[in-house]
Protein backbone atom coordinates (compact mmCIF):
# COMPACT_ATOMS: atom_id res chain seq x y z
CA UNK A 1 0.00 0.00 0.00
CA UNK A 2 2.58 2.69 0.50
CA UNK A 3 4.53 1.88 -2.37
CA UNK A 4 0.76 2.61 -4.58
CA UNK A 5 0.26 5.72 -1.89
CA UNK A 6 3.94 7.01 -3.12
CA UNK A 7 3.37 7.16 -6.39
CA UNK A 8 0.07 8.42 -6.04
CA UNK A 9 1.21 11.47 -4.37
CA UNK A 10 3.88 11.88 -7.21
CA UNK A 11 1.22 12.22 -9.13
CA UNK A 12 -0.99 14.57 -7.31
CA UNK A 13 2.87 16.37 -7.13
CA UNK A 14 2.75 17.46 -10.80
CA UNK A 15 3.59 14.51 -12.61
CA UNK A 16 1.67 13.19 -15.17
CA UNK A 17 1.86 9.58 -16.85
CA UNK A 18 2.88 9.88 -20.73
CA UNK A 19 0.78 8.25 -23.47
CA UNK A 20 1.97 5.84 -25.66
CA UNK A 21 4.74 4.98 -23.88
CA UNK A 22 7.99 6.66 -22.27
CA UNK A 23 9.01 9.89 -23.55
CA UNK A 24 13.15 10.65 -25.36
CA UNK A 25 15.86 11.22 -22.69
CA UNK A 26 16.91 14.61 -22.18
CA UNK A 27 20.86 15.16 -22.26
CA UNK A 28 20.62 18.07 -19.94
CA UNK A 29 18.33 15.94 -17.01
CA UNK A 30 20.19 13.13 -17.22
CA UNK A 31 23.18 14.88 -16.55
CA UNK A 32 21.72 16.66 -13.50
CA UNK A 33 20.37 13.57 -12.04
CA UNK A 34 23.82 11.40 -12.20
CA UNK A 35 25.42 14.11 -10.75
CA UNK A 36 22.41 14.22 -7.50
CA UNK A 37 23.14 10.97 -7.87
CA UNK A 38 26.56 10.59 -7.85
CA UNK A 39 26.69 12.92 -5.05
CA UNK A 40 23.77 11.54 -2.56
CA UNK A 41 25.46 7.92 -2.95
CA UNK A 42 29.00 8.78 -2.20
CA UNK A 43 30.58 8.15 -5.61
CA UNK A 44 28.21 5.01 -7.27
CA UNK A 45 27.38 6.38 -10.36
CA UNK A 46 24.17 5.29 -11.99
CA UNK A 47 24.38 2.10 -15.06
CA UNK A 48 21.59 3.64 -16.87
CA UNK A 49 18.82 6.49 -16.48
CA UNK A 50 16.23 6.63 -18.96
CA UNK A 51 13.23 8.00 -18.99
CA UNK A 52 9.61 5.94 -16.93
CA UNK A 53 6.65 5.78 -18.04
CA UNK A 54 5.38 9.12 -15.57
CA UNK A 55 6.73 12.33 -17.22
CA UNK A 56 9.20 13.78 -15.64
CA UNK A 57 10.60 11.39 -13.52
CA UNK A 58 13.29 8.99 -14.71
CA UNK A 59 14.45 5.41 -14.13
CA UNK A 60 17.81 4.83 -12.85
CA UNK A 61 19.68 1.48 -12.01
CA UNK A 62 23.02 1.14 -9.93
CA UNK A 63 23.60 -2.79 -10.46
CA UNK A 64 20.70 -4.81 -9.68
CA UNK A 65 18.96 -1.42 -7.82
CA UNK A 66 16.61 0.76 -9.39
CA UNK A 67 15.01 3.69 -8.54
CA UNK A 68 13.36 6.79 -9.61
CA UNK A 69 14.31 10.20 -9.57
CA UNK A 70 12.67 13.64 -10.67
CA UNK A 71 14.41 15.30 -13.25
CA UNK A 72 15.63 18.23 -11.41
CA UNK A 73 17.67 15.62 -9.55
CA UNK A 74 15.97 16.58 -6.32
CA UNK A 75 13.94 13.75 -5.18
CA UNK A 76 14.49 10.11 -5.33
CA UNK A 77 11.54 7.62 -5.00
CA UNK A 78 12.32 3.88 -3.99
CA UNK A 79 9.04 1.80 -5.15
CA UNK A 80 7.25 0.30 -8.18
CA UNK A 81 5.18 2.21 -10.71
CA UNK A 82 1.57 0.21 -11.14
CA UNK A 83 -0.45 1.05 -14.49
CA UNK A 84 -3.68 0.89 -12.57
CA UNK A 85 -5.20 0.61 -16.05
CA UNK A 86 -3.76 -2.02 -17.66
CA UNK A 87 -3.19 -3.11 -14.15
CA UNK A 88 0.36 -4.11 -14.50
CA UNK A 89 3.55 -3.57 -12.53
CA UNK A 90 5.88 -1.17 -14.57
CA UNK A 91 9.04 -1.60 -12.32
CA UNK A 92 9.37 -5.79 -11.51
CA UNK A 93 10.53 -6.61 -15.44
CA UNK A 94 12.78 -3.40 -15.06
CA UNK A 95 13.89 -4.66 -11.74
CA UNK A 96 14.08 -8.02 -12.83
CA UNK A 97 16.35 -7.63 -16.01
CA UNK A 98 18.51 -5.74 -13.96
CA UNK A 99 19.01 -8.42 -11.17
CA UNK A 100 20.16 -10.51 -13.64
CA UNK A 101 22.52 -7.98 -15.95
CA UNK A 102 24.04 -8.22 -12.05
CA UNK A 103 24.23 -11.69 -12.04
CA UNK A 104 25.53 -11.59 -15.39
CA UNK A 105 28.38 -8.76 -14.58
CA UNK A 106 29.49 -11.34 -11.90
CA UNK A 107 30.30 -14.02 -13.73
CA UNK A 108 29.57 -17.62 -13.80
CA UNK A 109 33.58 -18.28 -13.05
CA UNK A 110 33.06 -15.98 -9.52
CA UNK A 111 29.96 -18.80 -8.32
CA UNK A 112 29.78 -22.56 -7.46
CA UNK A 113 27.72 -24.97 -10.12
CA UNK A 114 25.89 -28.26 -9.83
CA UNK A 115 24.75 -28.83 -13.27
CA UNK A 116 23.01 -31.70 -14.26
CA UNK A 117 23.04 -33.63 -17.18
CA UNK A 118 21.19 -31.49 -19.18
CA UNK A 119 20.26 -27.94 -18.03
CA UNK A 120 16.61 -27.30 -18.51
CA UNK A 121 16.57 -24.25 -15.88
CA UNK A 122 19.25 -22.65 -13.93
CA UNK A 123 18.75 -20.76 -10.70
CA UNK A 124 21.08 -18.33 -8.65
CA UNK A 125 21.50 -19.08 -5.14
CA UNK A 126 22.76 -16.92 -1.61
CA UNK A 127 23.68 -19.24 0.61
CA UNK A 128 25.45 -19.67 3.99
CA UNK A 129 27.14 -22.56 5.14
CA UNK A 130 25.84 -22.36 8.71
CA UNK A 131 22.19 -21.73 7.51
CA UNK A 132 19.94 -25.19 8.24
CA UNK A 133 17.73 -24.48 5.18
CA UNK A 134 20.91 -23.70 3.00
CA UNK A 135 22.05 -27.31 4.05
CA UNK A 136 18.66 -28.95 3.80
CA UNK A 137 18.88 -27.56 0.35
CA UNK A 138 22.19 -28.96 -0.69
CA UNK A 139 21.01 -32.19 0.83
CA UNK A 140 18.82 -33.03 -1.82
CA UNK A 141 21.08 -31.22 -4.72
CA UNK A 142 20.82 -34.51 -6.69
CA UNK A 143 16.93 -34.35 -6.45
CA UNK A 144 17.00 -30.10 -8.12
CA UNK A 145 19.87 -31.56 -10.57
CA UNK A 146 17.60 -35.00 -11.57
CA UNK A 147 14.38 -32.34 -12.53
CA UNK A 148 17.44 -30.31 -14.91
CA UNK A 149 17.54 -27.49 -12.31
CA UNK A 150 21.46 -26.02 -11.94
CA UNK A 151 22.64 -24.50 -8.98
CA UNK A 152 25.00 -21.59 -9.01
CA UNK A 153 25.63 -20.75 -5.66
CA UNK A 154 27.32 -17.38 -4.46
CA UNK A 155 28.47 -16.92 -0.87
CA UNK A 156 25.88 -14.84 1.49
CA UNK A 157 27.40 -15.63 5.28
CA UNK A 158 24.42 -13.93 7.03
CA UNK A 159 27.04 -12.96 10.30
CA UNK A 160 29.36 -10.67 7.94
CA UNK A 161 32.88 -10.13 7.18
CA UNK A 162 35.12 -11.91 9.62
CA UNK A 163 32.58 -14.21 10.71
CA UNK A 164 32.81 -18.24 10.84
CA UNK A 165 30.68 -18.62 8.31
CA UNK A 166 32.27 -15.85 6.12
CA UNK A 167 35.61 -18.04 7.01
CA UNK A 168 33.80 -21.29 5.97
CA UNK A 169 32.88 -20.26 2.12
CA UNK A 170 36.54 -18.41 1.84
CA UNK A 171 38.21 -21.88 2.69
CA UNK A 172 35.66 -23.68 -0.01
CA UNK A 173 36.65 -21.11 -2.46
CA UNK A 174 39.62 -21.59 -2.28
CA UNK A 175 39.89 -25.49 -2.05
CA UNK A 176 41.45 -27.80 -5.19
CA UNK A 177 37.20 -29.32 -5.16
CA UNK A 178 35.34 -26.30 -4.94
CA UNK A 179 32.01 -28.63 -5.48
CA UNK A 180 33.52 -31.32 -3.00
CA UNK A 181 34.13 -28.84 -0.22
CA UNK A 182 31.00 -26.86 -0.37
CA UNK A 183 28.88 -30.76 0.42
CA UNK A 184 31.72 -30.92 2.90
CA UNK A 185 31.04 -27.84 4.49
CA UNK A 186 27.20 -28.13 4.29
CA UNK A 187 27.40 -31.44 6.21
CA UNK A 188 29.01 -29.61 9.23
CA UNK A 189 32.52 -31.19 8.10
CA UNK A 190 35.87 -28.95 8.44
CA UNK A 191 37.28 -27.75 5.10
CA UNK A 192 41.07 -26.53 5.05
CA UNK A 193 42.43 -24.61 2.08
CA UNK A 194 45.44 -22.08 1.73
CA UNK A 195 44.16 -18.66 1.49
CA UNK A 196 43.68 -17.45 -2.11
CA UNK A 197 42.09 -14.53 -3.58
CA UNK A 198 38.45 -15.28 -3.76
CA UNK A 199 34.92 -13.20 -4.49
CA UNK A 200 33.22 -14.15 -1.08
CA UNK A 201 33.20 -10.02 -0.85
CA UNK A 202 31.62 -9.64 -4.20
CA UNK A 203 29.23 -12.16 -3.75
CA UNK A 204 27.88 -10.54 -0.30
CA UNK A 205 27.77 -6.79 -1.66
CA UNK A 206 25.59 -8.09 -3.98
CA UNK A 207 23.36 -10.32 -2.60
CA UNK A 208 22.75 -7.00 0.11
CA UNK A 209 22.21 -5.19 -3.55
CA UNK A 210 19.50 -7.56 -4.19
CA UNK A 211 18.02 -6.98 -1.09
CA UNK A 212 18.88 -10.52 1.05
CA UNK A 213 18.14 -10.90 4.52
CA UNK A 214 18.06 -14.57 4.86
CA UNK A 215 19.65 -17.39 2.94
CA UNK A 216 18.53 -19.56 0.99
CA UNK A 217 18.03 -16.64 -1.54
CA UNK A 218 17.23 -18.02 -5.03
CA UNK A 219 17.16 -16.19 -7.88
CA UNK A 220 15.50 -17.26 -11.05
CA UNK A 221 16.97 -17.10 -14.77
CA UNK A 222 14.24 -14.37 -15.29
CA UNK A 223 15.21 -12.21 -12.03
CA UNK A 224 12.81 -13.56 -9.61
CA UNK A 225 13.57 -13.60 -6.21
CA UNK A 226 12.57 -16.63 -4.13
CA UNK A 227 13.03 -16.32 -0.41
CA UNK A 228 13.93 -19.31 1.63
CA UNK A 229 13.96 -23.04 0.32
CA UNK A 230 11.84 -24.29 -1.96
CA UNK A 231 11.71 -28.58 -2.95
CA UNK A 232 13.02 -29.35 -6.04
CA UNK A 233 9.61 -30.71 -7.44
CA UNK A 234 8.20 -27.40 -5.97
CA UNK A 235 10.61 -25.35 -7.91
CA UNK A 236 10.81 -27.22 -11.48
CA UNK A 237 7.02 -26.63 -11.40
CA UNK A 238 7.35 -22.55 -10.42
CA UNK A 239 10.28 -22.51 -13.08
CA UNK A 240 8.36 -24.31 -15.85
CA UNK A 241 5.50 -21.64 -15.14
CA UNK A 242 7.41 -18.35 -14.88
């Protein structure tokens, strides 16, 4: 309700939604707003900013974030737009592509992968070694690889930088059997491995990009985001339906 009540009163603000679609850029606004930008968040400067579908107010993404902000670079909105008449949610494909553009940016060689036989759907997922779900998961990682579901795990030690946990996915990165350790480590068993340079770091900035608070976090191939565990029957059926 307040995200509809905040753009509402954007609205009642002066703002006015464009017809036919999302007006042409303009040079001199985006220029203001990546410099508010810039400035507000301490040096991230904005991927993209292009124009939403409400005139005067423009989309902006930072990684996997997006938000909106005026185009006198004054006011920033966090919250999704809602055509209430073709009753549709503007912002979650938006958000979505740019989860996985993220995801993407990462890298596949930065995560861990199961992959089955044959890949019918992979799935991103945040996980902590300490985390009981996140182990119940990876119990039954033969059941998500047997339905063609492929795991690519990234490091999300709920406890931070420093922690045990943090110290637990640093010492599976870095082991000779990346896939060996991490069922090692999710079975409560000790995993030893020289330090090496690793992207546990990465990994945890941008989960917290994404928004985690808990692990498992899953993310789907098209940008979904799937709090807590889900069975592997559960999940081939929400995958085959997305």
């Amino acid at each position: 309700m307040k995200k509809i009540i905040l753009i509402v009163s954007v609205l009642l603000g002066g703002f006015s939604l464009l017809a036919g679609g999302a007006a042409r850029a303009d040079s001199s606004a985006v220029g203001t707003i990546e410099k508010s930008v810039v400035e507000a968040l301490h040096g991230e400067k904005p991927d993209s900013i292009k124009p939403s579908p409400i005139h005067g107010l423009y989309e902006v993404t930072i990684g996997p974030k997006l938000f909106y902000v005026s185009d006198d670079g004054a006011f920033l909105i966090q919250g999704h737009i809602v055509d209430l008449k073709a009753k549709d949610d503007v912002t979650e494909p938006r958000q979505a592509a740019a989860r996985i553009a993220a995801l993407n940016k990462l890298g596949l060689d930065k995560m861990i992968v199961f992959k089955p036989k044959t890949t019918k759907h992979p799935i991103y997922v945040f996980t902590d070694i300490d985390c009981g779900y996140c182990r119940k998961l990876h119990s039954e990682i033969d059941q998500y690889l047997g339905v063609g579901i492929e795991v690519r795990y990234l490091f999300f030690p709920r406890a931070g930088e420093g922690s045990d946990s943090w110290q637990k996915a640093e010492s599976v990165w870095c082991s000779k059997d990346r896939n060996a350790a991490m069922t090692k480590a999710k079975k409560g068993e000790t995993t030893q491995a020289p330090p090496c340079k690793n992207p546990v770091a990465e990994q945890y900035k941008l989960g917290t990009d994404l928004g985690a608070n808990g692990t498992p976090m899953i993310v789907t191939e098209k940008g979904s985001i799937l709090p807590g565990y889900v069975p592997a029957a559960q999940l081939s059926k929400m995958l085959d339906e997305e």
